[in-house]
N, C-alpha and C. Protein backbone atom coordinates (compact mmCIF):
# COMPACT_ATOMS: atom_id res chain seq x y z
N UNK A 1 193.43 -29.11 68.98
CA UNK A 1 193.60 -27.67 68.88
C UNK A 1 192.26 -26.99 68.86
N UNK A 2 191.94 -25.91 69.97
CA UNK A 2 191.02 -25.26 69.45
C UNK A 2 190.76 -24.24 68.86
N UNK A 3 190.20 -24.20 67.80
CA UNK A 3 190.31 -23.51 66.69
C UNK A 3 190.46 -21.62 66.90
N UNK A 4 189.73 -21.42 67.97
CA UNK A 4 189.65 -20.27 68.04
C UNK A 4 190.93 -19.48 68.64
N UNK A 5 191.90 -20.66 68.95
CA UNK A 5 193.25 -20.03 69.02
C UNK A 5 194.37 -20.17 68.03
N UNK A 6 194.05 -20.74 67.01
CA UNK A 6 195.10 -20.96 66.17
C UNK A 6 194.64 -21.10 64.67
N UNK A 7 195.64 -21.21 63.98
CA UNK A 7 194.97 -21.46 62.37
C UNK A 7 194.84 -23.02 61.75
N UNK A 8 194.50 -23.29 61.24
CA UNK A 8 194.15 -24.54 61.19
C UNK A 8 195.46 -25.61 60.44
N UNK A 9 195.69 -26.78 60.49
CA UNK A 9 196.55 -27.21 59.71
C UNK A 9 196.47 -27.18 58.16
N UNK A 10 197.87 -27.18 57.67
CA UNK A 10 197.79 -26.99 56.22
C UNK A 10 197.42 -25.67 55.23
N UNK A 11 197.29 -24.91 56.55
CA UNK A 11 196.76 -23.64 55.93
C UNK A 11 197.87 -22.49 56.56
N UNK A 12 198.11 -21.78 55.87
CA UNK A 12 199.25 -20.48 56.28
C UNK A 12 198.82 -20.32 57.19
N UNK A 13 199.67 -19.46 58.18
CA UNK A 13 199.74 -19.22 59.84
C UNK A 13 200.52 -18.22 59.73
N UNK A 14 200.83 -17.07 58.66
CA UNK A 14 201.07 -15.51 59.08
C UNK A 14 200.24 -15.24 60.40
N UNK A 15 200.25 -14.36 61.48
CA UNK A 15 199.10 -14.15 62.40
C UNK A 15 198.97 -12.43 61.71
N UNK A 16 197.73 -12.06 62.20
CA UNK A 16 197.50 -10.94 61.69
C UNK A 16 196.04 -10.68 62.43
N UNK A 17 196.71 -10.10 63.90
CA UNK A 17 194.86 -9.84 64.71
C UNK A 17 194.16 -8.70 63.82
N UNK A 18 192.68 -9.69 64.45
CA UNK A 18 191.75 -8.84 63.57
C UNK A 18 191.02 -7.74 64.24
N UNK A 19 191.01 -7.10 63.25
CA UNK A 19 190.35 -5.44 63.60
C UNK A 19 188.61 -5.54 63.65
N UNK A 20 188.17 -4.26 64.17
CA UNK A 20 186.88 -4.35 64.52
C UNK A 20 186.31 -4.45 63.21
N UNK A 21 185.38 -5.23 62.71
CA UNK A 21 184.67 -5.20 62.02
C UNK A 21 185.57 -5.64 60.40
N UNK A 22 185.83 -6.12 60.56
CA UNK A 22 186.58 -6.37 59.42
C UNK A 22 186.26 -6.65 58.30
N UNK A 23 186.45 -6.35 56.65
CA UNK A 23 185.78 -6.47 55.84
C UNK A 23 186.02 -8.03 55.28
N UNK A 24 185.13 -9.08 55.29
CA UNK A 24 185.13 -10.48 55.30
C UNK A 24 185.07 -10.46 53.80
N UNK A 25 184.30 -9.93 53.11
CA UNK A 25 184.66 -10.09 51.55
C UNK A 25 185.87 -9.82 51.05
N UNK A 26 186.19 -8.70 51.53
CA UNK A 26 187.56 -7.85 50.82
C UNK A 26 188.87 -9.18 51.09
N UNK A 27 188.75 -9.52 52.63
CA UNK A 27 189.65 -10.86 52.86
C UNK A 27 189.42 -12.13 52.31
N UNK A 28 188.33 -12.51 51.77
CA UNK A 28 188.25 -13.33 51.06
C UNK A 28 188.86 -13.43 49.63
N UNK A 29 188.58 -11.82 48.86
CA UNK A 29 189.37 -11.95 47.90
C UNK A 29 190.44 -11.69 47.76
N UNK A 30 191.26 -11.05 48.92
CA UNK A 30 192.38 -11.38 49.22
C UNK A 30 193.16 -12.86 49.54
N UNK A 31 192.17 -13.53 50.08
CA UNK A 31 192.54 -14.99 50.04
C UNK A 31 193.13 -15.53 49.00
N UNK A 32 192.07 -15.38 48.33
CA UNK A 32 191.85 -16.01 46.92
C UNK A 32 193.20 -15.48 45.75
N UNK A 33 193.87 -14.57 45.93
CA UNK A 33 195.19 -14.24 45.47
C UNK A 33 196.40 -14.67 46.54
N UNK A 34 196.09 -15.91 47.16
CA UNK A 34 197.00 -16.13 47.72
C UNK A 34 197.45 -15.28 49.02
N UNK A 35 197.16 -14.62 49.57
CA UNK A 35 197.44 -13.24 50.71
C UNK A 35 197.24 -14.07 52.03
N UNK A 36 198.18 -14.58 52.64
CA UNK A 36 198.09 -15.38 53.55
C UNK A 36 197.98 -14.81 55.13
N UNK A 37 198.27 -13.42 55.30
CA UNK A 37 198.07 -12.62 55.95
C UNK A 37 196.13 -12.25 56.07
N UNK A 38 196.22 -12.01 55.05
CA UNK A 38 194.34 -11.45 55.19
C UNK A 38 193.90 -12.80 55.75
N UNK A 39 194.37 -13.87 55.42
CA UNK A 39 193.47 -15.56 55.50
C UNK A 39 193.78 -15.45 56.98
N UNK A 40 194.57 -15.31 57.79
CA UNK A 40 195.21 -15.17 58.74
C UNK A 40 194.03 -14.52 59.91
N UNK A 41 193.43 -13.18 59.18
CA UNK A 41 192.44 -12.22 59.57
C UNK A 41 191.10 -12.84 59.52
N UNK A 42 190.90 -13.51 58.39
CA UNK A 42 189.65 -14.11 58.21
C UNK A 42 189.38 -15.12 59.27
N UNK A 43 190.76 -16.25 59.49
CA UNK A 43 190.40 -16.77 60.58
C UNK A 43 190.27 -16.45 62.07
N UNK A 44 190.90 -15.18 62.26
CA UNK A 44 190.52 -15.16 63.60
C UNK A 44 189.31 -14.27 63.58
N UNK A 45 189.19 -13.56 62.57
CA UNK A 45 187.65 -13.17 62.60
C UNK A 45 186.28 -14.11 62.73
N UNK A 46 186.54 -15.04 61.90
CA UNK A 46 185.68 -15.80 62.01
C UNK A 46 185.30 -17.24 62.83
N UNK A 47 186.17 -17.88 62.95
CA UNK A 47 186.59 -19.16 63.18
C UNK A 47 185.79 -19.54 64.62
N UNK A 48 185.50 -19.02 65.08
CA UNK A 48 184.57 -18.87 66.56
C UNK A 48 183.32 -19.45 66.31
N UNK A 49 182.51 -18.72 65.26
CA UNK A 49 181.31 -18.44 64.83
C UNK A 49 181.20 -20.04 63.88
N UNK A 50 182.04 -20.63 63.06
CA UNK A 50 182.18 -21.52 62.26
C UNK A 50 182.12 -22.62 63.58
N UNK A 51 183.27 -22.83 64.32
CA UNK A 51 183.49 -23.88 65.50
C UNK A 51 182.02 -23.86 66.20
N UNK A 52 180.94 -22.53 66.33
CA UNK A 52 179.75 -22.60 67.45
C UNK A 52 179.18 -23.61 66.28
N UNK A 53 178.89 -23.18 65.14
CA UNK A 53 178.20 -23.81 64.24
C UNK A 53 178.34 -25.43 63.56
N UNK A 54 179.42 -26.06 63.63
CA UNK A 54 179.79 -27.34 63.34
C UNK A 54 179.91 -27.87 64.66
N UNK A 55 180.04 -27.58 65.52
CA UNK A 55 179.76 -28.05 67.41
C UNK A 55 178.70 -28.36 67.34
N UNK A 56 177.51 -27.17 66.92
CA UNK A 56 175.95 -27.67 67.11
C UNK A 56 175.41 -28.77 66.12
N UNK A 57 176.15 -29.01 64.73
CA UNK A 57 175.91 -30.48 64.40
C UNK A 57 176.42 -31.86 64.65
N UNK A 58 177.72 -31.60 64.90
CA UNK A 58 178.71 -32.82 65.16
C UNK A 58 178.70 -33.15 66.50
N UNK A 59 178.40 -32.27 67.72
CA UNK A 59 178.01 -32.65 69.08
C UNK A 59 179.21 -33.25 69.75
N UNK A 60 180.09 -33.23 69.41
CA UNK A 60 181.48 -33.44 69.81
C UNK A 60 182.71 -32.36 69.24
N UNK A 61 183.26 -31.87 70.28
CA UNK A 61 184.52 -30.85 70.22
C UNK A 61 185.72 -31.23 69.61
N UNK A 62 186.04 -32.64 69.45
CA UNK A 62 187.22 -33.02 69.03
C UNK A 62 187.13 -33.24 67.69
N UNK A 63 185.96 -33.62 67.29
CA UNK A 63 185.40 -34.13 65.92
C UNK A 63 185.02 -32.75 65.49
N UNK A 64 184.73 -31.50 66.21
CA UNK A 64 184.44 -30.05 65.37
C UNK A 64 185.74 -29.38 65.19
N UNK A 65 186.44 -29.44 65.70
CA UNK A 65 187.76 -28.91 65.24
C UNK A 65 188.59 -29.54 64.22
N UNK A 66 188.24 -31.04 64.06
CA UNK A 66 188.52 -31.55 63.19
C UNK A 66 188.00 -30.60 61.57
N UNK A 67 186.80 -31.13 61.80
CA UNK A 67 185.90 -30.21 60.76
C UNK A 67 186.33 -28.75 60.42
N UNK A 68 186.60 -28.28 61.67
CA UNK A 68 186.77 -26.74 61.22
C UNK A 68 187.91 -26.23 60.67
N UNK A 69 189.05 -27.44 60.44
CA UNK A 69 190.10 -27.44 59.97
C UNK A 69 189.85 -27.91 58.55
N UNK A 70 189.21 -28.80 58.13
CA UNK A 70 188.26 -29.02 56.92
C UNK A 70 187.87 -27.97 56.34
N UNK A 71 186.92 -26.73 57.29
CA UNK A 71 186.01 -26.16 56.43
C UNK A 71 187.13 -24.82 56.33
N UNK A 72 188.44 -24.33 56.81
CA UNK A 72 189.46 -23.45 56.32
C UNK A 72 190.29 -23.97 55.10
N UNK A 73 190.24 -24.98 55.29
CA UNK A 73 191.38 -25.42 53.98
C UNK A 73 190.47 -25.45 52.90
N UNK A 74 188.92 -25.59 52.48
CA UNK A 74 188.44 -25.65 51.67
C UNK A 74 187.95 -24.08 51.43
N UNK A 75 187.90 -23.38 52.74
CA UNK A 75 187.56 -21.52 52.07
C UNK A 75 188.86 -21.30 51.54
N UNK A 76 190.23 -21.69 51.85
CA UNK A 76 191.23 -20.83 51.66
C UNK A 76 191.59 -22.00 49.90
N UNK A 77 190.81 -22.99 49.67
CA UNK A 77 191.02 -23.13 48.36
C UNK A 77 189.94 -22.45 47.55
N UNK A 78 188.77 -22.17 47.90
CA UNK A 78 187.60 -21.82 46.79
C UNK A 78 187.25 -20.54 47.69
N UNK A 79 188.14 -19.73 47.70
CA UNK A 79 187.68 -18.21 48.20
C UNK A 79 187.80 -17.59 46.61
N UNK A 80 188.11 -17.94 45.89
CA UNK A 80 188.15 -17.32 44.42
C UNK A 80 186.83 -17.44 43.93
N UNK A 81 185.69 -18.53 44.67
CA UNK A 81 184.45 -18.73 44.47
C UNK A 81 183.18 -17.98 44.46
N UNK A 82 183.95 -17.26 45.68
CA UNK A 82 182.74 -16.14 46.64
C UNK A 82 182.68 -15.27 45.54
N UNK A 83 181.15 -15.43 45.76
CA UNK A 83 180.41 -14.04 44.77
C UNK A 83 179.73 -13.36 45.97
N UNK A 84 179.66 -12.02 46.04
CA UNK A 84 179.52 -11.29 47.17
C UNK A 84 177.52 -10.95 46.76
N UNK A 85 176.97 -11.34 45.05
CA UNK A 85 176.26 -11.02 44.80
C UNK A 85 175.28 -12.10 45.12
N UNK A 86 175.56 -12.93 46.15
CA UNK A 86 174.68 -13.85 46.02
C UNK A 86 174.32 -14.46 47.48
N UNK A 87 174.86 -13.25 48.23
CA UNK A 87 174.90 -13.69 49.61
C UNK A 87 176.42 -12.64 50.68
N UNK A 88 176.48 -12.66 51.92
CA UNK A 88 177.58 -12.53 52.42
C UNK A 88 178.50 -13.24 52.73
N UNK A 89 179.86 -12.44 52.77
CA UNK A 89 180.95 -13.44 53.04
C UNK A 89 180.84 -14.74 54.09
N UNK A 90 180.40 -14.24 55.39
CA UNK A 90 180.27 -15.04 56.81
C UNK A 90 179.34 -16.13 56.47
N UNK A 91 177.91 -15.58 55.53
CA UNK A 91 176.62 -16.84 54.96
C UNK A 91 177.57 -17.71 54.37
N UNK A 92 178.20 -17.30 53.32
CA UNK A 92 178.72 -18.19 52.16
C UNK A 92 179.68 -19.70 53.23
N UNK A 93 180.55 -18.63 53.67
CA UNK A 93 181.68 -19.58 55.05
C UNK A 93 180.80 -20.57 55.68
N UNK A 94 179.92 -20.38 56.37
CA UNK A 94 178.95 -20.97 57.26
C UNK A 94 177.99 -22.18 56.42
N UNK A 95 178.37 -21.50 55.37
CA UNK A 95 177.06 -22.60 54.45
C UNK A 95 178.36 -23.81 54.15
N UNK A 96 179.60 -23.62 53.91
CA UNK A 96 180.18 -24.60 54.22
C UNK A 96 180.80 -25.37 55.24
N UNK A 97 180.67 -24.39 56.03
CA UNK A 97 180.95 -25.41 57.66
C UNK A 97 179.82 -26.48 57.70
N UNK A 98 178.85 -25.89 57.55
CA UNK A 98 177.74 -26.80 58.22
C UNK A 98 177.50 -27.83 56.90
N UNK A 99 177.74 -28.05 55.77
CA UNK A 99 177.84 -28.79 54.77
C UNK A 99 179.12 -30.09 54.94
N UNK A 100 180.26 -29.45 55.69
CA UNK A 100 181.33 -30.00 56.29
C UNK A 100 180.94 -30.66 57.37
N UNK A 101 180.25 -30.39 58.06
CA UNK A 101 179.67 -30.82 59.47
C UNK A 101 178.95 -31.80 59.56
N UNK A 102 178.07 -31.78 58.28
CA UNK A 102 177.13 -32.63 57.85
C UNK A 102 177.39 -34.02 57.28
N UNK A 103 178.38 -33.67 56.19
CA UNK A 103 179.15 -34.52 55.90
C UNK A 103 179.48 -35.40 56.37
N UNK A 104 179.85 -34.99 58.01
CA UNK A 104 180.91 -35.50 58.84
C UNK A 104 179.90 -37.08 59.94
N UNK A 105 178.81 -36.06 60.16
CA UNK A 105 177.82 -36.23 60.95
C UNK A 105 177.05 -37.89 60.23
N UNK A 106 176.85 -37.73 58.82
CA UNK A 106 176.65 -38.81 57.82
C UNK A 106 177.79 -39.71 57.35
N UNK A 107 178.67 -39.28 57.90
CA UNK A 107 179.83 -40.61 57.87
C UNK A 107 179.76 -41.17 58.62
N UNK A 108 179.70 -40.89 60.16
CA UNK A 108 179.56 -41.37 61.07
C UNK A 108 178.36 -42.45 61.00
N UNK A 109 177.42 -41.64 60.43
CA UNK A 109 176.23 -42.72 60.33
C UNK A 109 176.27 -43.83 60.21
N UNK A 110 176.93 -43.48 58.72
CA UNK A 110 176.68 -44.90 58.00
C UNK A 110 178.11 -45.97 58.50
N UNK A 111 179.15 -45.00 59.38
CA UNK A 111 179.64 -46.38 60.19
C UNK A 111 179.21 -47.05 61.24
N UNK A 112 178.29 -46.69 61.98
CA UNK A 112 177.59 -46.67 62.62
C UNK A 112 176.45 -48.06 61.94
N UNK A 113 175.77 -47.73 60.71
CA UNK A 113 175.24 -48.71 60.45
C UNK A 113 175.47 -50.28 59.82
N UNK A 114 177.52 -49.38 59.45
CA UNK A 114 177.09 -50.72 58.80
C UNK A 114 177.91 -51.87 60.26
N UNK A 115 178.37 -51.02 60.82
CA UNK A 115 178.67 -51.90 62.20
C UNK A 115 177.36 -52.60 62.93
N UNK A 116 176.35 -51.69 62.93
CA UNK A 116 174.70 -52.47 63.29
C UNK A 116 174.59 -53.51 61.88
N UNK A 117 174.45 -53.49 60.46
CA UNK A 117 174.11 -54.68 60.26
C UNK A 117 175.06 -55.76 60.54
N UNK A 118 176.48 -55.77 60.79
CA UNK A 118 177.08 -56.66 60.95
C UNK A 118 177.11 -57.51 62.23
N UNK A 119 176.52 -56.69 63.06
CA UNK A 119 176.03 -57.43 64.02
C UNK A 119 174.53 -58.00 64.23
N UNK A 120 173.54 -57.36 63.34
CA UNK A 120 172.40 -58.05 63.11
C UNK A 120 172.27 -59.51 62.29
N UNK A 121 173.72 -59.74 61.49
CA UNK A 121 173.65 -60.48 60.42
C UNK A 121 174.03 -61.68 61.26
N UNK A 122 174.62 -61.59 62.27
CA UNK A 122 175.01 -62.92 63.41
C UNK A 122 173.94 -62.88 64.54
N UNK A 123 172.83 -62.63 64.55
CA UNK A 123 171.54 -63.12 65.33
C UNK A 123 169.96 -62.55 64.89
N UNK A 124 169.58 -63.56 65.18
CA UNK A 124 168.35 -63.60 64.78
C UNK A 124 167.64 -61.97 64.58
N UNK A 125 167.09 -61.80 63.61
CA UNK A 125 166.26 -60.28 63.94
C UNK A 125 164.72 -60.70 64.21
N UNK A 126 163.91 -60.10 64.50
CA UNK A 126 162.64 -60.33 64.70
C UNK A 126 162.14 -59.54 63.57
N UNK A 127 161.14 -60.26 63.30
CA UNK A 127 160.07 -59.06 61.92
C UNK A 127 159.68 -58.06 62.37
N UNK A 128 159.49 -57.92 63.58
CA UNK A 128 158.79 -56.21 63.71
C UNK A 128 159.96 -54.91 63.63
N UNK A 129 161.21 -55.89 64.32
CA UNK A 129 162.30 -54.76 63.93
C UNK A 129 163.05 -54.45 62.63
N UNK A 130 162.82 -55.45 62.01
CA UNK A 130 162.87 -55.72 60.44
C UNK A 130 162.02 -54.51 59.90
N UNK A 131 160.79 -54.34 59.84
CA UNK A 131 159.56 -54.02 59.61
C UNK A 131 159.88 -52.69 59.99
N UNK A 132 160.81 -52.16 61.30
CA UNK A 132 160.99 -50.77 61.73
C UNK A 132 162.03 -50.00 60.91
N UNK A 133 162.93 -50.72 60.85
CA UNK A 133 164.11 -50.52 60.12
C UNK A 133 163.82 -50.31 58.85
N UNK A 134 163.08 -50.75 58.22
CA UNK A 134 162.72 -50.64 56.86
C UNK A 134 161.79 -49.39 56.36
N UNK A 135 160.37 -49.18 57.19
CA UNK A 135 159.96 -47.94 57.42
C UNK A 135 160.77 -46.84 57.40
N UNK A 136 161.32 -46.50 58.71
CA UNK A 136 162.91 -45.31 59.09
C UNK A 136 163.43 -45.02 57.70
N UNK A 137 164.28 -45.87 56.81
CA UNK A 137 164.88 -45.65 56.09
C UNK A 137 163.94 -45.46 54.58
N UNK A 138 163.14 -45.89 54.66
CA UNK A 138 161.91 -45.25 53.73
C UNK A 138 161.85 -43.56 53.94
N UNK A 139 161.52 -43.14 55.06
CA UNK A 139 160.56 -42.03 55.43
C UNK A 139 162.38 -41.24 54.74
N UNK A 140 163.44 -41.31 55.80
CA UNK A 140 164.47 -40.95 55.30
C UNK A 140 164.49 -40.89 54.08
N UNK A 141 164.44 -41.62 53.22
CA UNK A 141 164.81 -41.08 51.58
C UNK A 141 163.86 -40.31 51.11
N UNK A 142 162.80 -40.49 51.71
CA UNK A 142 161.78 -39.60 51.25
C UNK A 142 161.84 -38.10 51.57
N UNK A 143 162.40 -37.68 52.78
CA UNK A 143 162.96 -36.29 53.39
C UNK A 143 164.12 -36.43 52.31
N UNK A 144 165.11 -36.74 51.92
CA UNK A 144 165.70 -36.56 51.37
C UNK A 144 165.71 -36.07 49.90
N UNK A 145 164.53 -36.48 49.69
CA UNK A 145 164.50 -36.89 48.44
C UNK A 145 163.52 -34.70 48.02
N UNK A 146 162.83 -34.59 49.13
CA UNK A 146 161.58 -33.46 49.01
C UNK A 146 163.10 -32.62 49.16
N UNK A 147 164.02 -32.31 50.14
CA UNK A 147 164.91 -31.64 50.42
C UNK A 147 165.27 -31.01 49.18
N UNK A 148 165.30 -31.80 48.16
CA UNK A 148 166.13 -31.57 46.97
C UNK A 148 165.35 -30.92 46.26
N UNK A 149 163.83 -31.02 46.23
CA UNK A 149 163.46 -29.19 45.25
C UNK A 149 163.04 -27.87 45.94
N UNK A 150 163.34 -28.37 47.26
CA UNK A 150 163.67 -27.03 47.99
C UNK A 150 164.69 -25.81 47.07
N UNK A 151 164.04 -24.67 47.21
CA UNK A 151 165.62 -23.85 47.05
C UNK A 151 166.59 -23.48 48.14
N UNK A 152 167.55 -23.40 46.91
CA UNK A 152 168.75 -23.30 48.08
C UNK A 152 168.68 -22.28 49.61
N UNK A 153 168.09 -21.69 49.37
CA UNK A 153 168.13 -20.35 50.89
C UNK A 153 166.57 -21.36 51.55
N UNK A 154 165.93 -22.06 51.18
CA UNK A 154 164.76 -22.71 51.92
C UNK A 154 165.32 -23.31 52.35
N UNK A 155 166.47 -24.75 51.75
CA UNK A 155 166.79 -25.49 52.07
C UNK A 155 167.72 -25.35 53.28
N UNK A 156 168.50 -24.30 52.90
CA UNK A 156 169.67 -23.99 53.87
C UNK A 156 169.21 -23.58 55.28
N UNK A 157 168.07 -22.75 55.42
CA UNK A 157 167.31 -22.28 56.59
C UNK A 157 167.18 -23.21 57.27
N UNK A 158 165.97 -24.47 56.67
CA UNK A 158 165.80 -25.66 57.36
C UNK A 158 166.81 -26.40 58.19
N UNK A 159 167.84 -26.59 57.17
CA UNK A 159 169.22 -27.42 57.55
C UNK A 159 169.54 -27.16 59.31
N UNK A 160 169.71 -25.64 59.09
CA UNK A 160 169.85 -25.14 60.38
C UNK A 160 169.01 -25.08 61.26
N UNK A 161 167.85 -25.11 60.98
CA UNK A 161 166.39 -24.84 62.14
C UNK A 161 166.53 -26.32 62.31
N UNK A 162 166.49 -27.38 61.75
CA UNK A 162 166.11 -28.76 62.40
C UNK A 162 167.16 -29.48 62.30
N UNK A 163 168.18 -29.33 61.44
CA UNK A 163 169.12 -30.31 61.75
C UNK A 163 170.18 -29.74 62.82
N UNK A 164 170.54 -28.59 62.51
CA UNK A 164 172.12 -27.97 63.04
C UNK A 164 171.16 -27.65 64.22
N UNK A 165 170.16 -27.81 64.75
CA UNK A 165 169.29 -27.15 66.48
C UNK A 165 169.07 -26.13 66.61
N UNK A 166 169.51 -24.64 65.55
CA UNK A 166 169.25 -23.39 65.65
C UNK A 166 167.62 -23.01 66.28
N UNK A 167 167.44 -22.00 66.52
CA UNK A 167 166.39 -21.60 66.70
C UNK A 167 166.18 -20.72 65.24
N UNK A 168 164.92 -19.85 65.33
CA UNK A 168 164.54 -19.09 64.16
C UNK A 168 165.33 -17.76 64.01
N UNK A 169 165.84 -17.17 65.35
CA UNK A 169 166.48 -16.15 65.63
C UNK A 169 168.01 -16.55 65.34
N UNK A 170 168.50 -17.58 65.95
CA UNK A 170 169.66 -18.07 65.81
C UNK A 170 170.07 -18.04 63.88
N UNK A 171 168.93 -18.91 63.53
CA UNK A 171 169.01 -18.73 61.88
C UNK A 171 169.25 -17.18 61.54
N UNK A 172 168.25 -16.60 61.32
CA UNK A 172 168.45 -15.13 61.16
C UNK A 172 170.00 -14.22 61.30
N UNK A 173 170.98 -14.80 62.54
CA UNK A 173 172.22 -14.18 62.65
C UNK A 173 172.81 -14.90 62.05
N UNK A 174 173.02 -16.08 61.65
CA UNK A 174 173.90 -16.92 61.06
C UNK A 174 173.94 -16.88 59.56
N UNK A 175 172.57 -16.43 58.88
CA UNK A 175 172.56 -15.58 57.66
C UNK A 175 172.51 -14.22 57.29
N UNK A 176 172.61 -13.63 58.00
CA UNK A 176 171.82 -12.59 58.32
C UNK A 176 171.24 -11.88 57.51
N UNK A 177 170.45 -12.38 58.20
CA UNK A 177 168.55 -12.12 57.80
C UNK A 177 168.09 -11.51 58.58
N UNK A 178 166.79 -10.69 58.73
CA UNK A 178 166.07 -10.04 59.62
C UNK A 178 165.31 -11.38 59.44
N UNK A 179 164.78 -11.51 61.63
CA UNK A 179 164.10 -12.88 61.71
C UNK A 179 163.10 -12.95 61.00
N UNK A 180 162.06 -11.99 60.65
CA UNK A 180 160.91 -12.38 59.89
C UNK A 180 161.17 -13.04 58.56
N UNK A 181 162.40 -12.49 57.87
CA UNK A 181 162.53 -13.34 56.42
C UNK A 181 162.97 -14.64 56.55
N UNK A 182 163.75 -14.79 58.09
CA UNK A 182 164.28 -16.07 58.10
C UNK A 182 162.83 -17.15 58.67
N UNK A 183 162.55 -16.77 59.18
CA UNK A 183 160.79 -17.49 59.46
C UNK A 183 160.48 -17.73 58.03
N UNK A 184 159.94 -16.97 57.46
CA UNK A 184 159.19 -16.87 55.93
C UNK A 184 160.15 -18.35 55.34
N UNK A 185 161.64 -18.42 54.75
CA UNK A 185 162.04 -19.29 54.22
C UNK A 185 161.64 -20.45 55.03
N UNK A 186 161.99 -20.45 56.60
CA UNK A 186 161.54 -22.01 56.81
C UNK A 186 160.10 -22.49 57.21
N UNK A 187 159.16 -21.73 56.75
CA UNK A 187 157.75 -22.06 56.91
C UNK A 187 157.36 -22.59 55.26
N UNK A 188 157.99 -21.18 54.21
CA UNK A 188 157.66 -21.89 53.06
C UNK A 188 158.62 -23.36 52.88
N UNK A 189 159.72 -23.40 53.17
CA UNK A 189 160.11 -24.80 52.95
C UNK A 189 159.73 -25.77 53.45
N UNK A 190 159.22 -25.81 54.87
CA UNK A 190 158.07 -26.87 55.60
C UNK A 190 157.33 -26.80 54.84
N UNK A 191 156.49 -26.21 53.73
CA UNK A 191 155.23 -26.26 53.38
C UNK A 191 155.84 -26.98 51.90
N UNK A 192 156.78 -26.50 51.52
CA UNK A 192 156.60 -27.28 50.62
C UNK A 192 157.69 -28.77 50.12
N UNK A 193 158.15 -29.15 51.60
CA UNK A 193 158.47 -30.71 52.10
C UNK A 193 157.23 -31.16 52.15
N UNK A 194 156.59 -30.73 52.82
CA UNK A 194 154.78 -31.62 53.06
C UNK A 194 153.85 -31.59 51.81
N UNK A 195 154.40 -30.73 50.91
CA UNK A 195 153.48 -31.29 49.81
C UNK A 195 154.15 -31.87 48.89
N UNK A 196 156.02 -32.26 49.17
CA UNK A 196 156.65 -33.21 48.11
C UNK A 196 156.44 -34.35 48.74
N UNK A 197 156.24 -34.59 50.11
CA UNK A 197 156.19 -35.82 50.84
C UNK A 197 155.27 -36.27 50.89
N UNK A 198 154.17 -35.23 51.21
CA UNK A 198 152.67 -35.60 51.37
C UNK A 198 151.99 -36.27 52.70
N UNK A 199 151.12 -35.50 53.03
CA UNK A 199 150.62 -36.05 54.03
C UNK A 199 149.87 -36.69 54.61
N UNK A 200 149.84 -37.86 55.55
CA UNK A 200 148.74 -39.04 55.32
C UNK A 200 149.37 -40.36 54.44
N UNK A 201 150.49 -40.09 53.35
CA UNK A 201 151.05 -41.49 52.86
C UNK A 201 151.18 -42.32 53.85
């Protein structure tokens, strides 16, 4: 199913086309009292913008609609969540698609790996690929590890500039931000990954 024509499974399917400009908070807390009609609105308001955004991490269409059916059933449970004071409705949505996406993207991984060691474990490895493999997953925990005293709007910028493929402008609409502030977060958060990671280790 693609998402941008329908509502997702498990989630009400009142239809209710959406109007220009629609107020995404007000439907959210309409959600959040159960109003299956406004949820109805929210998704076809939004659901486009969510599907461009979990497409550009998951890199497969069948596996993003999957997701994007994920990331409605979890707004239409924690829309009682949204604080409007801490961001916009569409940021807040988006910050869980791509958290959903991510998710998704790191499952895959690690089936992915553990299908590679199981086939490394029935032939010989050589030490240098030993030696590579071991590095990689070093440097990895170590990004991982700096990620985490990022703040949240640094962190989230990044996510999208290098993991999800955005550009700086692209970031900027997807939070919306004017591009210069969205630059500012992911320069200070590059700057200060390189001094949790350090450079030259």
């Amino acid at each position: 199913m693609n998402p941008v024509h329908g509502t997702p499974a498990g989630v009400p399917s009142v239809g209710a086309p959406a109007g220009a400009g629609p107020d995404l908070g007000a439907l959210l807390k309409q959600s959040a009292r159960g109003d299956s009609v406004a949820f109805a609105e929210l998704y076809d308001a939004t659901s486009s913008r969510v599907y461009g955004l979990v497409l550009r991490v998951v890199r497969d269409p069948s596996q993003a609609e999957e997701v994007v059916q994920e990331v409605f059933l979890e707004i239409w449970r924690q829309a009682g969540r949204y604080d409007s004071e801490r961001g916009s409705a569409l940021s807040w949505m988006l910050t869980i698609g791509h958290r959903k996406a991510v998710d998704r993207v790191r499952s895959a991984e690690a089936a992915t790996r553990r299908d590679l060691t199981y086939e490394r474990s029935n032939q010989t490895i050589e030490h240098d690929e030993t030696a590579e493999a071991a590095t990689a997953a070093l440097e990895a925990r170590r990004v991982r590890a700096a990620l985490a005293h990022l703040t949240d709007v640094q962190r989230e910028a990044i996510e999208l500039a290098y993991f999800g493929g955005y550009t700086h402008t692209e970031v900027a609409a997807l939070l919306d931000l004017p591009v210069g502030t969205a630059k500012t977060r992911i320069r200070d958060g590059l700057i200060r990954l390189r001094d949790k990671i350090g450079v030259g280790r």
